[in-house]
Protein backbone atom coordinates (compact mmCIF):
# COMPACT_ATOMS: atom_id res chain seq x y z
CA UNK A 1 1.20 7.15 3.53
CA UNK A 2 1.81 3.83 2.18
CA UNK A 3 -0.11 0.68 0.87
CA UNK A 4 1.28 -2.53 0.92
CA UNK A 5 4.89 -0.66 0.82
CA UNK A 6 3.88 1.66 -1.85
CA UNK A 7 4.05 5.30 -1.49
CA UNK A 8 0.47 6.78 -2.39
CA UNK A 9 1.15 10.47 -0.92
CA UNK A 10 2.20 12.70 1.35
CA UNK A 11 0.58 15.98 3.02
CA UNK A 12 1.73 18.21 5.86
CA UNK A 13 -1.98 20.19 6.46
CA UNK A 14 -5.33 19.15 6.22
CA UNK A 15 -7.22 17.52 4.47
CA UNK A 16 -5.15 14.29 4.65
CA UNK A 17 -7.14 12.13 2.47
CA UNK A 18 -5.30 10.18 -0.29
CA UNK A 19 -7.07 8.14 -2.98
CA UNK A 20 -6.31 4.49 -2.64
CA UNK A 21 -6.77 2.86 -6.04
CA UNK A 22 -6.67 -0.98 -6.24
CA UNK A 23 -7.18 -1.77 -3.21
CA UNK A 24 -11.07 -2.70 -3.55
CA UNK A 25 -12.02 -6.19 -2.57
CA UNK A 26 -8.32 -7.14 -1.34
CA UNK A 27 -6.78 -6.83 2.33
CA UNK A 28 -4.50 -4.60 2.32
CA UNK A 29 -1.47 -3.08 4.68
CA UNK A 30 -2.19 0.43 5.53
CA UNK A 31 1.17 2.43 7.11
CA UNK A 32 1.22 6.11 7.98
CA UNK A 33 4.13 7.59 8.96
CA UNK A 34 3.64 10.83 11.47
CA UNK A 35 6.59 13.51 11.62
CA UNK A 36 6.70 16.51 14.27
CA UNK A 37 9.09 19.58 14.43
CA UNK A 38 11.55 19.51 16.86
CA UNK A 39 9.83 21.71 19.77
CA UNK A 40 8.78 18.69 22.06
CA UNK A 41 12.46 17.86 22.21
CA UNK A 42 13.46 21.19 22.84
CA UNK A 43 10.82 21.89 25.53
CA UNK A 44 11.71 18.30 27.40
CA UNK A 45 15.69 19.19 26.87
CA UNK A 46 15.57 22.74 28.56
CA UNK A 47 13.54 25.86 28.80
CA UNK A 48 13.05 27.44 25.51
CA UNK A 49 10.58 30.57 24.34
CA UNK A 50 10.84 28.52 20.49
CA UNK A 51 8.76 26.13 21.76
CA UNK A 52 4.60 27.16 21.57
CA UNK A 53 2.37 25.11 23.42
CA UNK A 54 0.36 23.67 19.87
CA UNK A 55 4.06 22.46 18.80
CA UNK A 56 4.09 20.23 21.81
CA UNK A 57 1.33 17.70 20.73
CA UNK A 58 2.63 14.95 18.37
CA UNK A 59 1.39 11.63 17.30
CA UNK A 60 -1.33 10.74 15.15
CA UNK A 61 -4.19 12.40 16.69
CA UNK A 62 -7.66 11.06 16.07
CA UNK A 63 -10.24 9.80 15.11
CA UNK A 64 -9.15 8.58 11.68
CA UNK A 65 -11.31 7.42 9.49
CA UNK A 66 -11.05 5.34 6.44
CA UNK A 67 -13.73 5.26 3.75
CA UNK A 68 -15.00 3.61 1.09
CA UNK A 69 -16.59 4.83 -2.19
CA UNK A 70 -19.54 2.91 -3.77
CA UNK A 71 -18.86 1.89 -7.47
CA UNK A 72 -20.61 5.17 -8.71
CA UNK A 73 -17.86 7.19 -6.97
CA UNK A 74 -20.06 8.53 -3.78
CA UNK A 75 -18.52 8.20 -0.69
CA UNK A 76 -15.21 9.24 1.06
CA UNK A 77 -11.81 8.12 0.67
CA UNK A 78 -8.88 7.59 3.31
């Protein structure tokens, strides 16, 4: 995940939340980039028994949710 071209983390399992610091008050650019393993490929390209059926979603699958802390620190972040 990235803010206004800035790196600000990575995760591959849950949770996926990543603290966002200096970016109160301002507009920012969000940008999340979403990889996958190779099974959809493989499954589309020819019949394969690597492939399990929960490899074959990709994508950025919802809902996501961005929130904001109040200034005493309760609240969520993205």
């Amino acid at each position: 995940m990235a803010v206004d071209g800035v790196g600000v983390g990575e995760a591959f399992c849950p949770p996926y939340r990543f603290e966002l610091p200096g970016t109160a008050g301002r507009l920012v650019r969000v940008e999340v980039t979403v990889n996958n393993t190779l099974a959809p490929c493989l499954a589309e390209a020819t019949p394969t028994a690597w492939a399990f059926p929960a490899q074959l979603s990709s994508g950025l699958l919802g809902p996501v949710t961005l929130r904001v802390r109040d200034r005493q620190g309760a609240g969520g972040v993205a």
